[in-house]
N, C-alpha and C. Protein backbone atom coordinates (compact mmCIF):
# COMPACT_ATOMS: atom_id res chain seq x y z
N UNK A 1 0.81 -1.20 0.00
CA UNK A 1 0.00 0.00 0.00
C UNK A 1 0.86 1.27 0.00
N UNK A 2 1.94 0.94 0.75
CA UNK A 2 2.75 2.51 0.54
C UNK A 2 3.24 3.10 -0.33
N UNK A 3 3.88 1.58 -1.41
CA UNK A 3 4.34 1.48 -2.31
C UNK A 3 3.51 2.44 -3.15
N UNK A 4 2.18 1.94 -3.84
CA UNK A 4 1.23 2.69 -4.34
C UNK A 4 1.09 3.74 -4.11
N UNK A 5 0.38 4.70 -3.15
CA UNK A 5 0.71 5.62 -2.32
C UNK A 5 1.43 6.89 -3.02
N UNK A 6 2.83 5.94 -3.33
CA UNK A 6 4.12 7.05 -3.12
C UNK A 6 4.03 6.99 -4.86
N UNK A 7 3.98 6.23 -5.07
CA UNK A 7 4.04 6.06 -6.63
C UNK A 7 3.01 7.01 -7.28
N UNK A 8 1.91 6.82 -6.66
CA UNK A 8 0.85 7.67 -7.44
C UNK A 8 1.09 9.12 -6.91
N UNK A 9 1.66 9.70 -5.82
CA UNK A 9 1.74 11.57 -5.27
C UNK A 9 2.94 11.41 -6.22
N UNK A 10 4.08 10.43 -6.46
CA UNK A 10 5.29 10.94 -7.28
C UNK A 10 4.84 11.25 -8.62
N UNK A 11 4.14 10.28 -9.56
CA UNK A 11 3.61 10.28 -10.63
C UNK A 11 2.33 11.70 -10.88
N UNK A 12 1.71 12.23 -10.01
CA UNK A 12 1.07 13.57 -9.94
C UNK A 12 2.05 14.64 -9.91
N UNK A 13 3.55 14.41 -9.29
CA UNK A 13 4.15 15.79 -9.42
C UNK A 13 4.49 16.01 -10.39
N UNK A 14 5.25 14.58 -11.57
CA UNK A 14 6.01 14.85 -12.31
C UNK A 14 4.78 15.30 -13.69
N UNK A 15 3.37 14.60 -13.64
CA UNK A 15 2.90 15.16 -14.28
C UNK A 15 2.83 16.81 -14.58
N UNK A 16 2.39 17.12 -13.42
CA UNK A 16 2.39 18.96 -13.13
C UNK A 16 3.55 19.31 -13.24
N UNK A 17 4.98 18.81 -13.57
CA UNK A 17 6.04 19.19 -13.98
C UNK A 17 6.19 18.95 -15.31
N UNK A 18 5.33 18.31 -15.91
CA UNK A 18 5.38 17.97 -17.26
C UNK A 18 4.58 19.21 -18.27
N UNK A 19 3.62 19.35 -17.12
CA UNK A 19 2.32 20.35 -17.83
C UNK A 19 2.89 21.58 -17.81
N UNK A 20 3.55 21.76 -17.07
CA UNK A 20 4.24 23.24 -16.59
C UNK A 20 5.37 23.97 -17.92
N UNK A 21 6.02 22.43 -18.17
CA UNK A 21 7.11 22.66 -19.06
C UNK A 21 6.26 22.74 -20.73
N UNK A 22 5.36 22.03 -20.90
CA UNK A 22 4.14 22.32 -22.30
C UNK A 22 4.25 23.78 -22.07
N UNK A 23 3.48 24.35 -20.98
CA UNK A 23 2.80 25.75 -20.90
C UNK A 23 3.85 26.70 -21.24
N UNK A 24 5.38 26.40 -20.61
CA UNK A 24 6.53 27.22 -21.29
C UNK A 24 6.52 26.84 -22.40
N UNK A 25 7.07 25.89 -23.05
CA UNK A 25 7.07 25.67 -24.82
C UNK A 25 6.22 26.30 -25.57
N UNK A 26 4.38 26.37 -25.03
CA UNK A 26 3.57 27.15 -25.68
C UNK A 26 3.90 28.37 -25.92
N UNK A 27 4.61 29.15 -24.63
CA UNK A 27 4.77 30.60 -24.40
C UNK A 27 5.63 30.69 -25.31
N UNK A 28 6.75 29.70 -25.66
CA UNK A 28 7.82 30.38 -26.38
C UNK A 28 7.58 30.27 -28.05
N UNK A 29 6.41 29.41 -27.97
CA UNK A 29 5.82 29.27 -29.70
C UNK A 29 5.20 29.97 -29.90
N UNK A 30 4.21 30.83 -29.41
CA UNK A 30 3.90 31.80 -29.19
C UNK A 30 4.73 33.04 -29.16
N UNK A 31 6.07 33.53 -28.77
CA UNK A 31 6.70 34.52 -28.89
C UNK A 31 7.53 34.21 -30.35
N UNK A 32 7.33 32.91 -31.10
CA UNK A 32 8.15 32.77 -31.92
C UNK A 32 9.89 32.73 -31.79
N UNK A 33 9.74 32.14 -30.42
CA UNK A 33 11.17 31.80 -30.26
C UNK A 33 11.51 30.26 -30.26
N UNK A 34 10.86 29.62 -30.81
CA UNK A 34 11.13 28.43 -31.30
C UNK A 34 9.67 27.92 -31.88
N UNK A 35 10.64 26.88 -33.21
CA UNK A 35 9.59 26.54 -34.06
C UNK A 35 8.82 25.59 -33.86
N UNK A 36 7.78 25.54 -34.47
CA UNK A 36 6.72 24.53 -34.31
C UNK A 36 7.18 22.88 -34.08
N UNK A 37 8.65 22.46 -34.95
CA UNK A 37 8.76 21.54 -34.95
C UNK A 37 9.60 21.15 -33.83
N UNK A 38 10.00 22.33 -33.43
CA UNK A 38 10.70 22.15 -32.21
C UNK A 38 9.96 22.14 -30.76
N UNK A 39 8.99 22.43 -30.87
CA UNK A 39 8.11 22.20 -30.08
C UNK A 39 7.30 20.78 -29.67
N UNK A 40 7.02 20.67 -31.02
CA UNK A 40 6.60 19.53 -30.74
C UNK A 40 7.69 18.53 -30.66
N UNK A 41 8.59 18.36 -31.07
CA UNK A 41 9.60 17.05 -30.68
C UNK A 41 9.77 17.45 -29.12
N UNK A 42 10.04 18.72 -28.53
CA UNK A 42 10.46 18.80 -27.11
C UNK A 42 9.23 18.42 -26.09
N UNK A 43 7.86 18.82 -26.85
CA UNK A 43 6.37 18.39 -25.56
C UNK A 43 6.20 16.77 -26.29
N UNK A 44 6.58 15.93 -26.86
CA UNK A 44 6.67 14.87 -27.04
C UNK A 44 7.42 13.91 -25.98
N UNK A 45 8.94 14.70 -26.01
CA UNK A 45 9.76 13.95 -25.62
C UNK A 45 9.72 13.90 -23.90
N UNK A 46 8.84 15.26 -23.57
CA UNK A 46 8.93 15.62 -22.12
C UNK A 46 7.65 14.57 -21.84
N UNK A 47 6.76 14.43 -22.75
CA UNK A 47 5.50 13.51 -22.26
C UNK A 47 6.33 11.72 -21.97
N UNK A 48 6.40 11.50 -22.91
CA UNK A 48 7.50 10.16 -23.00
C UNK A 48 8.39 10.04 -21.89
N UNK A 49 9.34 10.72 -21.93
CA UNK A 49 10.17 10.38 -20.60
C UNK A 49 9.27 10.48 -19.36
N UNK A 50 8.27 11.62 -19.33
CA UNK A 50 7.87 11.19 -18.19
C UNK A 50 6.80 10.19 -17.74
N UNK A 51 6.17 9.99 -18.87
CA UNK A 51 5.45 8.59 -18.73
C UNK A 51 6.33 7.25 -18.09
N UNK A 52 7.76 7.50 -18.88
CA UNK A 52 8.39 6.54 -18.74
C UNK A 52 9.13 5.88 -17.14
N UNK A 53 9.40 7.44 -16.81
CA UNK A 53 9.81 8.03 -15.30
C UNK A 53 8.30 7.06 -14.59
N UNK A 54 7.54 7.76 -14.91
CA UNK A 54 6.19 7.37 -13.49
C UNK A 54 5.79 5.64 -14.11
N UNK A 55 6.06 4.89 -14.80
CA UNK A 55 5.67 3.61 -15.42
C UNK A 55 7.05 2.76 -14.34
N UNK A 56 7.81 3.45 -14.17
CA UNK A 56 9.52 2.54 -13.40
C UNK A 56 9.35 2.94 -11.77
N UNK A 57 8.78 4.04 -11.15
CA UNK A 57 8.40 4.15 -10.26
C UNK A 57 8.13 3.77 -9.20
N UNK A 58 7.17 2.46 -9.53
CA UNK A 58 6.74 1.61 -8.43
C UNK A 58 7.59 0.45 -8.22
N UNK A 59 8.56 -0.03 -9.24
CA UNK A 59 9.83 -0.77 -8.79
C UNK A 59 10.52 -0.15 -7.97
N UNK A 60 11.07 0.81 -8.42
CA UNK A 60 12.37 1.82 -7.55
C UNK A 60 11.74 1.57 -6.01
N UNK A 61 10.43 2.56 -5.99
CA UNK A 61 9.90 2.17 -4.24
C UNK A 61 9.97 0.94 -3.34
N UNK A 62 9.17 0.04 -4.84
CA UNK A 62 9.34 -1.46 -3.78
C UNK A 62 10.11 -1.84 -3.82
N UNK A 63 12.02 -1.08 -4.03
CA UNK A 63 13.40 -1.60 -3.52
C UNK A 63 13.17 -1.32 -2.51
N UNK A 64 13.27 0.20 -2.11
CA UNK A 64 13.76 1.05 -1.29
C UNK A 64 12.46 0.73 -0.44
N UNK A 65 11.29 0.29 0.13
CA UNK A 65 10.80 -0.36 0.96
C UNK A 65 11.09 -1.46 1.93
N UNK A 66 11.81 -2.55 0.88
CA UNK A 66 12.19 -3.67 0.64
C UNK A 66 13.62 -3.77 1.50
N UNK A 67 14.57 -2.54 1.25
CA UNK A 67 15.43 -2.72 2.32
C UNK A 67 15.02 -2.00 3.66
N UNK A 68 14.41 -1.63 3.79
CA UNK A 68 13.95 -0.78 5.22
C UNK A 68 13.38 -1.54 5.67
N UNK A 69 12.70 -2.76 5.25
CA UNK A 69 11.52 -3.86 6.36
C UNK A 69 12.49 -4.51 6.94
């Protein structure tokens, strides 16, 4: 249960760290300081890794649980 827990408040931050970093990219496609295609490969790659980040998550914990019992 803790495991879960921790996995799912970790996986909510990095989302809102994910959304945060879109909302800059927008701002800066929007000022025309970077291009469309650069945009989208960078809010791609930030979605991906962090999917990828919060999908490995609940291993990492149930190490680090795992030696503390």
């Amino acid at each position: 249960m803790p495991v879960i827990l921790t996995s799912i408040f970790s996986a909510i931050i990095i989302f809102i760290t994910i959304f945060s970093m879109i909302k800059v990219l927008s701002i800066a496609y929007k000022r025309k300081e970077i291009s469309i295609l650069k945009y989208r490969i960078l809010a791609v790659s930030f979605i991906v890794v962090g999917m990828f980040i919060a999908s490995i998550l609940p291993f990492g914990y149930q190490k680090v649980f795992e030696i503390n019992i």
